[in-house]
Protein backbone atom coordinates (compact mmCIF):
# COMPACT_ATOMS: atom_id res chain seq x y z
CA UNK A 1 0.00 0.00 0.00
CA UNK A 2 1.55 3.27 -1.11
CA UNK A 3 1.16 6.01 1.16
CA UNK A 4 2.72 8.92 -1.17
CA UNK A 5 -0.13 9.37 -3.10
CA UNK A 6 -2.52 11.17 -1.18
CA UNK A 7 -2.57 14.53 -1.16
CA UNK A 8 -4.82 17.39 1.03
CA UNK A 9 -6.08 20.48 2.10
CA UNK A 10 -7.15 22.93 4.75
CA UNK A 11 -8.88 25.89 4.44
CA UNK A 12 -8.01 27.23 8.35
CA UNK A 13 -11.11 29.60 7.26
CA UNK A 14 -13.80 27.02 6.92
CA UNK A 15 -11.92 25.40 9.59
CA UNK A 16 -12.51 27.15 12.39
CA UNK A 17 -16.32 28.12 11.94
CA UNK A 18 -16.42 24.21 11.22
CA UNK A 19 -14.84 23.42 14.26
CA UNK A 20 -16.86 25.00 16.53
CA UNK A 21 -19.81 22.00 15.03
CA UNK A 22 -16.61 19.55 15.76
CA UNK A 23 -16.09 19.29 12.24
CA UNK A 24 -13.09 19.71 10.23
CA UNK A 25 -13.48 19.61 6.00
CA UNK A 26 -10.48 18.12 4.12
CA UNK A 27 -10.14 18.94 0.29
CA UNK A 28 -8.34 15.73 -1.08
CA UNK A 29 -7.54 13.73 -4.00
CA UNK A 30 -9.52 11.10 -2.40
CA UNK A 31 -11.86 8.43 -3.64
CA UNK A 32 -14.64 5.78 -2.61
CA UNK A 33 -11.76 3.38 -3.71
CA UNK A 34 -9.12 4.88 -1.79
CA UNK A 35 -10.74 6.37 1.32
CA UNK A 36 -10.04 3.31 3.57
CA UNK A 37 -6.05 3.57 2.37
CA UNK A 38 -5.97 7.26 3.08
CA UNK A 39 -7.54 7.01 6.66
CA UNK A 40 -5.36 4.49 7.71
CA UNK A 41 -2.41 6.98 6.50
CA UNK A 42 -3.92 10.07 7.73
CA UNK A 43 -4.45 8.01 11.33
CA UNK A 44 -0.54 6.57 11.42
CA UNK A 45 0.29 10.07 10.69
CA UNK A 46 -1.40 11.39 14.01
CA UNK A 47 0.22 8.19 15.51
CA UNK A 48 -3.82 7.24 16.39
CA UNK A 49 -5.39 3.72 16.87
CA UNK A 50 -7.71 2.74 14.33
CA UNK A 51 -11.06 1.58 16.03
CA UNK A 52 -13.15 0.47 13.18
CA UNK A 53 -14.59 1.03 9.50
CA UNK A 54 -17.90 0.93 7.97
CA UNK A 55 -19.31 1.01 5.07
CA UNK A 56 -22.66 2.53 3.86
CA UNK A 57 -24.54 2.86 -0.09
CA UNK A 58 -22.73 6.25 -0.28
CA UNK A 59 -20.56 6.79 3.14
CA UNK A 60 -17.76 5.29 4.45
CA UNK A 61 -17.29 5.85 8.20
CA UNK A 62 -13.82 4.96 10.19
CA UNK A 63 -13.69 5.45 13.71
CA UNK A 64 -10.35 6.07 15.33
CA UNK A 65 -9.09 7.55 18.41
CA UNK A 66 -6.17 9.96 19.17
CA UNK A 67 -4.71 11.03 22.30
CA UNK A 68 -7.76 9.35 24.83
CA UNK A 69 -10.08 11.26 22.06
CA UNK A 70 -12.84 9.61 19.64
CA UNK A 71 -12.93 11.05 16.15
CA UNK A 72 -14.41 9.88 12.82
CA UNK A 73 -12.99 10.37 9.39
CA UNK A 74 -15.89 10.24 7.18
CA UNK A 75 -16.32 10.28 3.37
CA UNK A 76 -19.26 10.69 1.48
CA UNK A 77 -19.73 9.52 -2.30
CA UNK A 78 -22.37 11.52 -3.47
CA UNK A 79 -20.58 15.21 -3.08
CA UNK A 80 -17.45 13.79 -2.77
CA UNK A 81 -17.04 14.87 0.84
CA UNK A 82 -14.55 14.18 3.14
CA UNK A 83 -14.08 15.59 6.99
CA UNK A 84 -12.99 14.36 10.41
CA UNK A 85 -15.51 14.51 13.06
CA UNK A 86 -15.59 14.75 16.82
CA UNK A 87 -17.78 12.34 18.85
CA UNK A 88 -17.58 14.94 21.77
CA UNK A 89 -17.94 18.85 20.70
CA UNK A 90 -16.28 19.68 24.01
CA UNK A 91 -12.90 18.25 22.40
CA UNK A 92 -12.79 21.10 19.56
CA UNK A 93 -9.37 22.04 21.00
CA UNK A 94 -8.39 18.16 20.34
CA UNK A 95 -9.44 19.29 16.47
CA UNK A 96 -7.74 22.48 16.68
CA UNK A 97 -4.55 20.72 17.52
CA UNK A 98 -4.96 18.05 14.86
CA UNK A 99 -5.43 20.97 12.14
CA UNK A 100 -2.38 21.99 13.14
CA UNK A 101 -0.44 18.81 13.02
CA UNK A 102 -2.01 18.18 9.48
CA UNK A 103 -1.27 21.62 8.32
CA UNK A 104 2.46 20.89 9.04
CA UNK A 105 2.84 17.75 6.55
């Protein structure tokens, strides 16, 4: 599994309104095909633990958790959507921090 080929996006802008709702929107060269590779990159990139995936008729949901924190990476086929998701809104500064870290690679 090649990891190199993934490539992505903040906008800090949307970001922050978004992450106030515990949600923070990815632009990416990602796929329905390649969605699963990229979130298990994207999670050994936080150094996270992979808790599970599932898949829907247009969504793909992975659950994962980083630092003692539950988030989902989620994908959806129809607009081509992709985010990352807190289970708790009171961890927005857990999301904060990860926007950070991702903005970095």
């Amino acid at each position: 599994m090649s990891f190199t080929k993934f490539s992505f996006k903040l906008n800090f802008t949307v970001a922050q309104a978004d992450n106030q709702l515990g949600i923070l929107s990815i632009d990416s060269n990602v796929d329905w095909d390649s969605f699963l590779d990229f979130s298990k990159w994207l999670i050994s990139m936080l150094d996270a633990k992979l808790i599970s995936h599932d898949m829907g008729a247009d969504i793909h949901h992975v659950v994962f958790e980083f630092e003692g924190t539950r988030l989902f990476i989620i994908f959806e086929d129809t607009s081509n959507s992709l985010w990352l998701e807190l289970d708790n809104n009171n961890d927005t500064e857990v999301l904060a921090f990860i926007a950070t870290l991702l903005n970095k690679s």
